[in-house]
Protein backbone atom coordinates (compact mmCIF):
# COMPACT_ATOMS: atom_id res chain seq x y z
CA UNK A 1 45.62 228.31 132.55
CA UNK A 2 43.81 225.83 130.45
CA UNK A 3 46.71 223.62 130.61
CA UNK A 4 46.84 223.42 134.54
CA UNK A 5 42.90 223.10 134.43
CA UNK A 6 43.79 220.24 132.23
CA UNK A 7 46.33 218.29 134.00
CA UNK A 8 44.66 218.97 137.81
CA UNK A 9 41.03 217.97 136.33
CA UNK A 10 42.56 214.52 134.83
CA UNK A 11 44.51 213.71 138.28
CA UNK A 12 41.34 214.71 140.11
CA UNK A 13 39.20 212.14 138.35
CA UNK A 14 42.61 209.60 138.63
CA UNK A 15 42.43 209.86 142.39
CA UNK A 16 38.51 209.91 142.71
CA UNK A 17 38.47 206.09 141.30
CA UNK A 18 42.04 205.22 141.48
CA UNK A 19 43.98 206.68 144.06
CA UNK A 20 42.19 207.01 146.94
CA UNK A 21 41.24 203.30 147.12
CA UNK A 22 45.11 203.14 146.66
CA UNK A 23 45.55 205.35 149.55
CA UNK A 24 43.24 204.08 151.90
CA UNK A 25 44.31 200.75 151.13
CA UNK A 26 47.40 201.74 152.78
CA UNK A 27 46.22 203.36 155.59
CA UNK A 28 44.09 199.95 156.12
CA UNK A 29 46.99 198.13 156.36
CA UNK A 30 48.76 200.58 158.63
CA UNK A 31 45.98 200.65 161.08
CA UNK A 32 44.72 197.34 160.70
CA UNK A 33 41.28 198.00 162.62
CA UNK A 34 39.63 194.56 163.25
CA UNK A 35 35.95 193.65 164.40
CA UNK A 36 35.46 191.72 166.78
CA UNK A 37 32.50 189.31 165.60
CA UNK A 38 31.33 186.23 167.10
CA UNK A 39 28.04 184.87 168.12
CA UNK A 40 25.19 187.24 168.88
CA UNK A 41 22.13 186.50 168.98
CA UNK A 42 20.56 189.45 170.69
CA UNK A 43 16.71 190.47 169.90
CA UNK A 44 16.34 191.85 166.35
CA UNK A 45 13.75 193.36 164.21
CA UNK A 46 13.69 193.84 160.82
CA UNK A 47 11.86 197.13 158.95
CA UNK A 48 11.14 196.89 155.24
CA UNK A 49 9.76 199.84 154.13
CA UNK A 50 6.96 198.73 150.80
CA UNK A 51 4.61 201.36 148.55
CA UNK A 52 2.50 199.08 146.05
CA UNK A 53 5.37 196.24 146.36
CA UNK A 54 2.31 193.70 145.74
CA UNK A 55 4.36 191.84 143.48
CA UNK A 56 7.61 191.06 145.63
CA UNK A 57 6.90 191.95 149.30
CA UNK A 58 5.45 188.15 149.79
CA UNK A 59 8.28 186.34 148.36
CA UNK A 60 10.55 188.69 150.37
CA UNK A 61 8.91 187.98 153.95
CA UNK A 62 9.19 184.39 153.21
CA UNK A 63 12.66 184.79 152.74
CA UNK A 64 12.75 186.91 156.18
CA UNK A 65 10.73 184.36 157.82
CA UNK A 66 13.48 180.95 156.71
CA UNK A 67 16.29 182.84 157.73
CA UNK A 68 19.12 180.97 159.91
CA UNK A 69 18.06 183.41 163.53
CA UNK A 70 15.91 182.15 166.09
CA UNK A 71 12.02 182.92 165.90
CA UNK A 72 12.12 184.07 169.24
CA UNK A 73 14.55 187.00 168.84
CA UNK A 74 13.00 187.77 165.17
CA UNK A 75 10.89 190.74 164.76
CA UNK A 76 9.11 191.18 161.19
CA UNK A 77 7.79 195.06 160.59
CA UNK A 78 6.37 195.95 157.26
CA UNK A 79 5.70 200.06 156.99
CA UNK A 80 3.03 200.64 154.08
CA UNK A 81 3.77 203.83 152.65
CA UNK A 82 0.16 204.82 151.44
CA UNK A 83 0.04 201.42 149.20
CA UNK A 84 -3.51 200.97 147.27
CA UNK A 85 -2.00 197.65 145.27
CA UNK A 86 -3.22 194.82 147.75
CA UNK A 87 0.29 194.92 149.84
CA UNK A 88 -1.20 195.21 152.55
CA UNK A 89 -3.42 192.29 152.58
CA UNK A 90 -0.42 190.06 151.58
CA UNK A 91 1.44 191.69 154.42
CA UNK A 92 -1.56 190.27 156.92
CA UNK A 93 -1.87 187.08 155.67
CA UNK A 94 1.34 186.60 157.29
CA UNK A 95 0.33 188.14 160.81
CA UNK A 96 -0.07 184.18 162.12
CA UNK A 97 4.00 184.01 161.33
CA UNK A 98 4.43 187.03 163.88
CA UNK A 99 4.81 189.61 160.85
CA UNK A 100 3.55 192.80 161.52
CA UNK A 101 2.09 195.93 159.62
CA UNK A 102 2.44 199.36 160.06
CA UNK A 103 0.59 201.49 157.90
CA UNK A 104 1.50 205.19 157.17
CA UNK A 105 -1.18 207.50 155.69
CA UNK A 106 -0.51 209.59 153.93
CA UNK A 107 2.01 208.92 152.11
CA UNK A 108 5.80 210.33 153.70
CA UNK A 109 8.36 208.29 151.90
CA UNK A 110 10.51 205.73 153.38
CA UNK A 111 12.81 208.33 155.63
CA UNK A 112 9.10 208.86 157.81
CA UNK A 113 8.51 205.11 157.68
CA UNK A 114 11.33 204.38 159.66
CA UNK A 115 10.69 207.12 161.70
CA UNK A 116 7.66 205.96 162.76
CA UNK A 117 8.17 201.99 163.10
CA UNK A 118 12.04 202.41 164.82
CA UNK A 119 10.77 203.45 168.04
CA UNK A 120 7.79 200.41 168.07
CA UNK A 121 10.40 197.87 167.85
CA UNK A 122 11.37 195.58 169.85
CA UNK A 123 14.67 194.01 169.29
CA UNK A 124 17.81 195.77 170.66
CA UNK A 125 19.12 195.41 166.54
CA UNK A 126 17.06 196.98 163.88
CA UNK A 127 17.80 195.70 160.50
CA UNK A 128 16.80 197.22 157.14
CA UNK A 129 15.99 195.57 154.28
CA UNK A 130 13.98 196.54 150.69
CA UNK A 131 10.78 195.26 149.60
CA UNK A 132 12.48 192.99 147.45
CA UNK A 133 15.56 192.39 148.93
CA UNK A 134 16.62 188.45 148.94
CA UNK A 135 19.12 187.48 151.86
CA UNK A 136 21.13 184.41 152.08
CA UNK A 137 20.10 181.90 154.69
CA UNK A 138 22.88 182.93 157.41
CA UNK A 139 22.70 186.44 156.51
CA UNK A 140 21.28 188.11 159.48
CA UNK A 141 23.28 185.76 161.64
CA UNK A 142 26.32 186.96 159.91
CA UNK A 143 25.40 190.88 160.20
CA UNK A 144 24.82 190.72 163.96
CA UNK A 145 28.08 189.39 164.92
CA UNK A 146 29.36 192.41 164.02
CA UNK A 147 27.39 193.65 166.89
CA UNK A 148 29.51 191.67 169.51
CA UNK A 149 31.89 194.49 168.94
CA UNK A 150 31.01 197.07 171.52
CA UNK A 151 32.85 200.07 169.33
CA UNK A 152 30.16 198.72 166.27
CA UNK A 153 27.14 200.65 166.13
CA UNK A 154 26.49 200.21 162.17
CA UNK A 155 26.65 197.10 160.11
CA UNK A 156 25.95 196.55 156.65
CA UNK A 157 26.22 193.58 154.34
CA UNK A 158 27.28 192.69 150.91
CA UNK A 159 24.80 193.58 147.89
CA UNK A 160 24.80 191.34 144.63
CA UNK A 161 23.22 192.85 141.43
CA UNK A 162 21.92 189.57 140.08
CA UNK A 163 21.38 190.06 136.08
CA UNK A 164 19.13 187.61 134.70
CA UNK A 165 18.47 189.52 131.26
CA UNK A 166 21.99 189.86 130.66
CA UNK A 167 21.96 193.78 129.73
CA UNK A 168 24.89 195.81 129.94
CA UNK A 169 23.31 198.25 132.52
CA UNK A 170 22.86 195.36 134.66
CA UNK A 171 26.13 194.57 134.04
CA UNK A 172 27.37 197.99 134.72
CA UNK A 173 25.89 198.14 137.74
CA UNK A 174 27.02 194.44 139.14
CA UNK A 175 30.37 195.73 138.35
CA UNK A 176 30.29 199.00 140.64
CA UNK A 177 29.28 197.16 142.63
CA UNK A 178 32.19 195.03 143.32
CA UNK A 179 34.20 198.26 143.18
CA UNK A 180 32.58 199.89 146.28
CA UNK A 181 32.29 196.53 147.97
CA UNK A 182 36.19 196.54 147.59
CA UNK A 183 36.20 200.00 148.96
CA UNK A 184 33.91 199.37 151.74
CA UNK A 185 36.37 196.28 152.96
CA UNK A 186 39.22 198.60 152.66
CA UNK A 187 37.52 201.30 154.24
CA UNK A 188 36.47 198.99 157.73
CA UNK A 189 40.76 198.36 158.13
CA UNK A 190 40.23 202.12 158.80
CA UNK A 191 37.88 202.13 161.14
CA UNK A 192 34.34 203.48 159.55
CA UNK A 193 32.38 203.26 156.05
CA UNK A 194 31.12 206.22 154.82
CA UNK A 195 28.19 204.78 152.64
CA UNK A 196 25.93 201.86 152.50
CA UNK A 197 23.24 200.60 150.38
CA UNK A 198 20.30 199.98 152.09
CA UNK A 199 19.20 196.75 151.84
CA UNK A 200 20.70 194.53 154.36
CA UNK A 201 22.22 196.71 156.95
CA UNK A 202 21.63 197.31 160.74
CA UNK A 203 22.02 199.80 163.69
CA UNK A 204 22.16 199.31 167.67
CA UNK A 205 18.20 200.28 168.39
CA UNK A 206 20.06 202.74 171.45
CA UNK A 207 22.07 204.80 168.17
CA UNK A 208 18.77 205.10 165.69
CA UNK A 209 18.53 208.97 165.46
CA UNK A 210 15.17 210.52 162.98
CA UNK A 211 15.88 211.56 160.60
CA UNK A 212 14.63 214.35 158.07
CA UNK A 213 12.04 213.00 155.62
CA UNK A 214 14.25 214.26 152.65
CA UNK A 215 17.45 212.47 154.21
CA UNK A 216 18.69 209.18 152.83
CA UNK A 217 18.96 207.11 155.65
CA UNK A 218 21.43 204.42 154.45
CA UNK A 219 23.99 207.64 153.69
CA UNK A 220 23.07 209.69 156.56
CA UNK A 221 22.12 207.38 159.86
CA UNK A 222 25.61 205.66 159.20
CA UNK A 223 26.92 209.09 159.62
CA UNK A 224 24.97 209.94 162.73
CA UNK A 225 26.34 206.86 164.33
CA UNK A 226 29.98 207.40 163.51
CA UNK A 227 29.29 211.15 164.92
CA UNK A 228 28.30 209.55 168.45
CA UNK A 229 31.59 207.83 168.30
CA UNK A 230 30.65 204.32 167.06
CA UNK A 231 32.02 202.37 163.89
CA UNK A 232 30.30 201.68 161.03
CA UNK A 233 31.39 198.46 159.71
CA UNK A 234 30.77 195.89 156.01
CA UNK A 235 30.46 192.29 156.74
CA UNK A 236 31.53 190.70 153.37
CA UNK A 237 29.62 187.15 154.28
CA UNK A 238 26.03 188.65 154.64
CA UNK A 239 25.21 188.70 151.17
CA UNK A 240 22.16 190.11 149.68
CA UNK A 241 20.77 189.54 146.15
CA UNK A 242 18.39 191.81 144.32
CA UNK A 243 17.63 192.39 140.59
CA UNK A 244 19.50 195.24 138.69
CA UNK A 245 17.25 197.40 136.72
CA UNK A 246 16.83 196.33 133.06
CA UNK A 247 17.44 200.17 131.09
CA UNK A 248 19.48 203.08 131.03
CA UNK A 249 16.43 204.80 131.59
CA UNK A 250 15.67 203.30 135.09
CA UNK A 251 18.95 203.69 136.24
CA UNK A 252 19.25 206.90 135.51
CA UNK A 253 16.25 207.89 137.43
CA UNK A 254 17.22 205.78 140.06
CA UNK A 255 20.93 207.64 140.29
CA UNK A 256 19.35 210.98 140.19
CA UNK A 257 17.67 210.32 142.85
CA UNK A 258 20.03 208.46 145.07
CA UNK A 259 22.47 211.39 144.41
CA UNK A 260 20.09 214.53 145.26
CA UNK A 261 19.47 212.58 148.67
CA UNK A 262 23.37 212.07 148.97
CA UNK A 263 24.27 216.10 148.16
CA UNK A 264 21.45 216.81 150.73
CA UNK A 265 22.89 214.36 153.35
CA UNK A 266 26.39 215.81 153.15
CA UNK A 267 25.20 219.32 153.70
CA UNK A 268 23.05 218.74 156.63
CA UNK A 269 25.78 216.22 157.88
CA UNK A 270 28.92 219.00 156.86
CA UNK A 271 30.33 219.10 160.07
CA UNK A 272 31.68 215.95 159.47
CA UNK A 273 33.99 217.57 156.37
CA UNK A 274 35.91 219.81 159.19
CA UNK A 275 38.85 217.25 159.69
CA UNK A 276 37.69 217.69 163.47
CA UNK A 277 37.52 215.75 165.72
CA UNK A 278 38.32 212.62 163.45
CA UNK A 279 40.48 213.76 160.27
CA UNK A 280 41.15 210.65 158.42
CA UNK A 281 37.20 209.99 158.62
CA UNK A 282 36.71 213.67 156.92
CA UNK A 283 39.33 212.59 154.28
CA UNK A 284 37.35 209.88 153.68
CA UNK A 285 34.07 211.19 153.49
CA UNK A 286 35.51 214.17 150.88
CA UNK A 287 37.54 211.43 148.51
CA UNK A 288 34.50 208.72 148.55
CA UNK A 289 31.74 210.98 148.57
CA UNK A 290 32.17 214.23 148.05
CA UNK A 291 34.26 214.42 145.39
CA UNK A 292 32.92 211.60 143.57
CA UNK A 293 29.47 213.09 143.53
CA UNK A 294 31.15 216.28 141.60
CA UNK A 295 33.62 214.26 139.43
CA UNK A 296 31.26 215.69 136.66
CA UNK A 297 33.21 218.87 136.91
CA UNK A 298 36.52 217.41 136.60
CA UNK A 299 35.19 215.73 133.85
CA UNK A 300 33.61 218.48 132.20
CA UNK A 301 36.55 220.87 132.79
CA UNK A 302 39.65 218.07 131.61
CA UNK A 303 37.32 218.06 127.89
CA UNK A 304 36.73 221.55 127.53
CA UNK A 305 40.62 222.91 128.32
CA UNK A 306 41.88 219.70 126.31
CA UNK A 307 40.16 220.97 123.84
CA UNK A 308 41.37 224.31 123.82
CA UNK A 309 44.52 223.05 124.29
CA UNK A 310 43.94 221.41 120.70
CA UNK A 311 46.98 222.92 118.89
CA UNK A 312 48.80 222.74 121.61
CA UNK A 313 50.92 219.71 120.47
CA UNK A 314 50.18 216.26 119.34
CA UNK A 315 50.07 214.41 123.12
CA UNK A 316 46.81 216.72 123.66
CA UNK A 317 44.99 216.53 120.16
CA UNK A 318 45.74 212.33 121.46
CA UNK A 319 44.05 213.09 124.61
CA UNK A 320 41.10 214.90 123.08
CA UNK A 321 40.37 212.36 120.70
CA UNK A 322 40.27 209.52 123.60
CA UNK A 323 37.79 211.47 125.17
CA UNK A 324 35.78 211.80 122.23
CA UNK A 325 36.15 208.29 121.68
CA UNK A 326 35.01 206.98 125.09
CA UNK A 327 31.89 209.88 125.12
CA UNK A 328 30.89 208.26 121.62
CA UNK A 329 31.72 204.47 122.99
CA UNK A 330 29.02 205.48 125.70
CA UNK A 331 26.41 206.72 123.53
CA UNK A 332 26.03 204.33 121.16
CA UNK A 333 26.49 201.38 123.94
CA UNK A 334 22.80 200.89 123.88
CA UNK A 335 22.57 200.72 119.80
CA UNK A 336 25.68 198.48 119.95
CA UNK A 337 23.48 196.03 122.67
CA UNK A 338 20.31 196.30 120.41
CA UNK A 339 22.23 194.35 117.62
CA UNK A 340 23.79 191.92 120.09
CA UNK A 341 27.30 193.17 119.97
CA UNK A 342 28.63 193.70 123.61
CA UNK A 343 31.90 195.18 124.47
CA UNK A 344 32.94 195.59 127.95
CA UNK A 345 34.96 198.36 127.93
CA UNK A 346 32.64 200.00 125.79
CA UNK A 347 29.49 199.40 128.40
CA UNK A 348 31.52 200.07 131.23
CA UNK A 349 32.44 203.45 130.20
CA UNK A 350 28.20 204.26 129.35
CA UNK A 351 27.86 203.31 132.96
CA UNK A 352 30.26 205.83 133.77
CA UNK A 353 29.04 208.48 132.24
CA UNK A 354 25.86 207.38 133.04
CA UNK A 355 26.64 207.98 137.01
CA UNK A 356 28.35 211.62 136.44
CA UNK A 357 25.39 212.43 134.33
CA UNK A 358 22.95 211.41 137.00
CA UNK A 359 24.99 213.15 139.62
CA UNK A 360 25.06 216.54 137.95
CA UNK A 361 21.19 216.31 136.99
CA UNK A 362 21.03 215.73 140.51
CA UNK A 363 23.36 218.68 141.81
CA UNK A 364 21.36 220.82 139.64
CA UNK A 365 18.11 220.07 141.45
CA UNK A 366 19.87 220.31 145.00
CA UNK A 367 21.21 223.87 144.28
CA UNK A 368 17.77 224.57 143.23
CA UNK A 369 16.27 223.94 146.18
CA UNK A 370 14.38 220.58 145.15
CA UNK A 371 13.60 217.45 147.84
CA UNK A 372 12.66 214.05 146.77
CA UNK A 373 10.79 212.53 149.74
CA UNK A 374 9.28 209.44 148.24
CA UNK A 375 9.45 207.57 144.54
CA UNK A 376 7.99 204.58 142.97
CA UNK A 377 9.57 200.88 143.40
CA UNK A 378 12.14 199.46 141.39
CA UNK A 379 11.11 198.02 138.11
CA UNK A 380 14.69 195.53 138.70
């Protein structure tokens, strides 16, 4: 038994990274599913949800305000969760520019911001973007084309982890990054996404469905869409820049609590897992999702039966040291960065572990019971 635990936990964790981007790239080239983008300038308004984002939310809506879209079909809608830190007066100093404010007392969390500001909008495309979110000039422009698609209902862009301190969490993260950025492009050939970030995406106004205040909305409106028979698509050329966070510590935080959202979005969104009516999207949503978000088991399980497989033979006491190895390599990344010695393999595997650590923290708090409705900014 240990030995079959052994060899289907290692192939589990093989095809959570490895094979089904593998896979899927296949089936992306098989079905080939294009979009078809071109110029669209229809009405749009974008929602940027802020709680005490004093120190970024100005810099942000003068990046809004320069983009490359016409005034006239630009909407600007700033939702104040509760904030006591002066954003809102920043947010009004722009009300001249046609920037508006919405403020939400008490306190819901972003999920009930958009809640309340989608239906006061008045461009046909709502667009979502973070208090601190930096888009390239053509941006927008680029993410509404999609929209000239008529099977598009979801759009989202491309997110850059900029890394100005140079840490190896940022750098960990910048990487994944490109990973699921690959995976989203491969994943559009299909037909649908399953996940976005957040940042810089946007839905058809008609689509916007509330949502529960404990719901992630960039994992779970997607969803909603593709469930009224709509695509949800990645446009590779509307590229977004934010900060990474600068320690382990943040990022941790920040993956716990990205992950309890995502375990509670898949359960109230299960009836997407049945392989009915649109298999190949189930398969996805099971490789990409839910199995990554439990690859901590895999994990778990491969060490402990290698382990008891120990005397086993020599190929297994070779396994069991390489784990031991890379689980060591991870924690003392951060003592190996505060004496200025970086290795990349060895910082790449913390973040890792790092993610599966944060995503079992996190399923212990879902099976718990426990909701995370709203959260301090990013210190990135």
């Amino acid at each position: 038994m240990p030995e079959f635990i052994f060899y289907l936990s290692i192939i589990a964790v093989i095809y959570i990274y490895a094979g089904y981007p593998l896979i899927a790239s296949v089936v992306s080239s098989l079905k080939g599913k294009r979009v078809g983008k071109g110029p669209f300038e229809s009405g749009v308004t974008i929602l940027i949800a802020a709680y005490n984002e004093a120190g970024v939310i100005g810099r942000t809506l003068k990046n809004k305000l320069e983009l490359d879209y016409p005034g006239e079909k630009l909407e600007i809608i700033v939702i104040s969760d509760g904030s006591t830190d002066g954003t809102d007066s920043i947010v009004r100093g722009f009300e001249a520019e046609g920037v508006r404010l919405i403020r939400q007392e008490p306190r819901a969390g972003k999920t009930s911001g958009l809640n309340l500001a989608a239906p006061a909008a008045a461009g046909e495309i709502l667009v979502f973007s973070d208090a601190n979110s930096q888009y390239e000039r053509d941006a927008l422009r680029k993410l509404v084309e999609n929209f000239r698609d008529p099977e598009v209902g979801y759009a989202t862009g491309k997110m850059i982890y900029v890394n100005p301190d140079g840490s190896t969490i940022g750098d960990g993260c910048s990487a994944y990054m490109k990973y699921e950025n690959l995976l989203r492009s491969i994943e559009t050939g299909i037909g649908s996404i399953v996940g976005v970030d957040g940042g810089i995406d946007a839905v058809r106004r008609s689509l916007y469905r509330p949502m529960n205040p404990d719901q992630l909305p960039d994992f779970v409106l997607p969803l909603k869409v593709v469930e009224q028979g709509y695509r949800a698509v990645y446009e590779p050329e509307a590229v977004l820049r934010e900060q990474s966070l600068e320690t382990s510590a943040d990022e941790y935080r920040m993956r716990v609590r990205v992950s309890l959202r995502a375990f509670r979005a898949l359960w109230d969104m299960r009836q997407l897992l049945a392989f009915s009516p649109s298999p190949v999207f189930s398969w996805q949503l099971w490789s990409h999702k839910v199995m990554r978000y439990m690859c901590f088991i895999f994990m778990a399980a491969a060490f402990v039966s290698n382990m008891l497989l120990w005397n086993e033979g020599v190929f297994y006491r070779i396994a069991f040291c390489a784990q031991c190895l890379a689980y060591a390599g991870a924690a003392l990344s951060p003592i190996f960065e505060k004496r200025g010695r970086r290795f990349r393999l060895i910082y790449l595997i913390n973040y890792f572990v790092l993610l599966n650590l944060a995503s079992a923290h996190a399923f212990i708090k879902f099976i718990t019971g426990q909701k995370m409705v709203t959260w301090t900014p990013r210190k990135g």
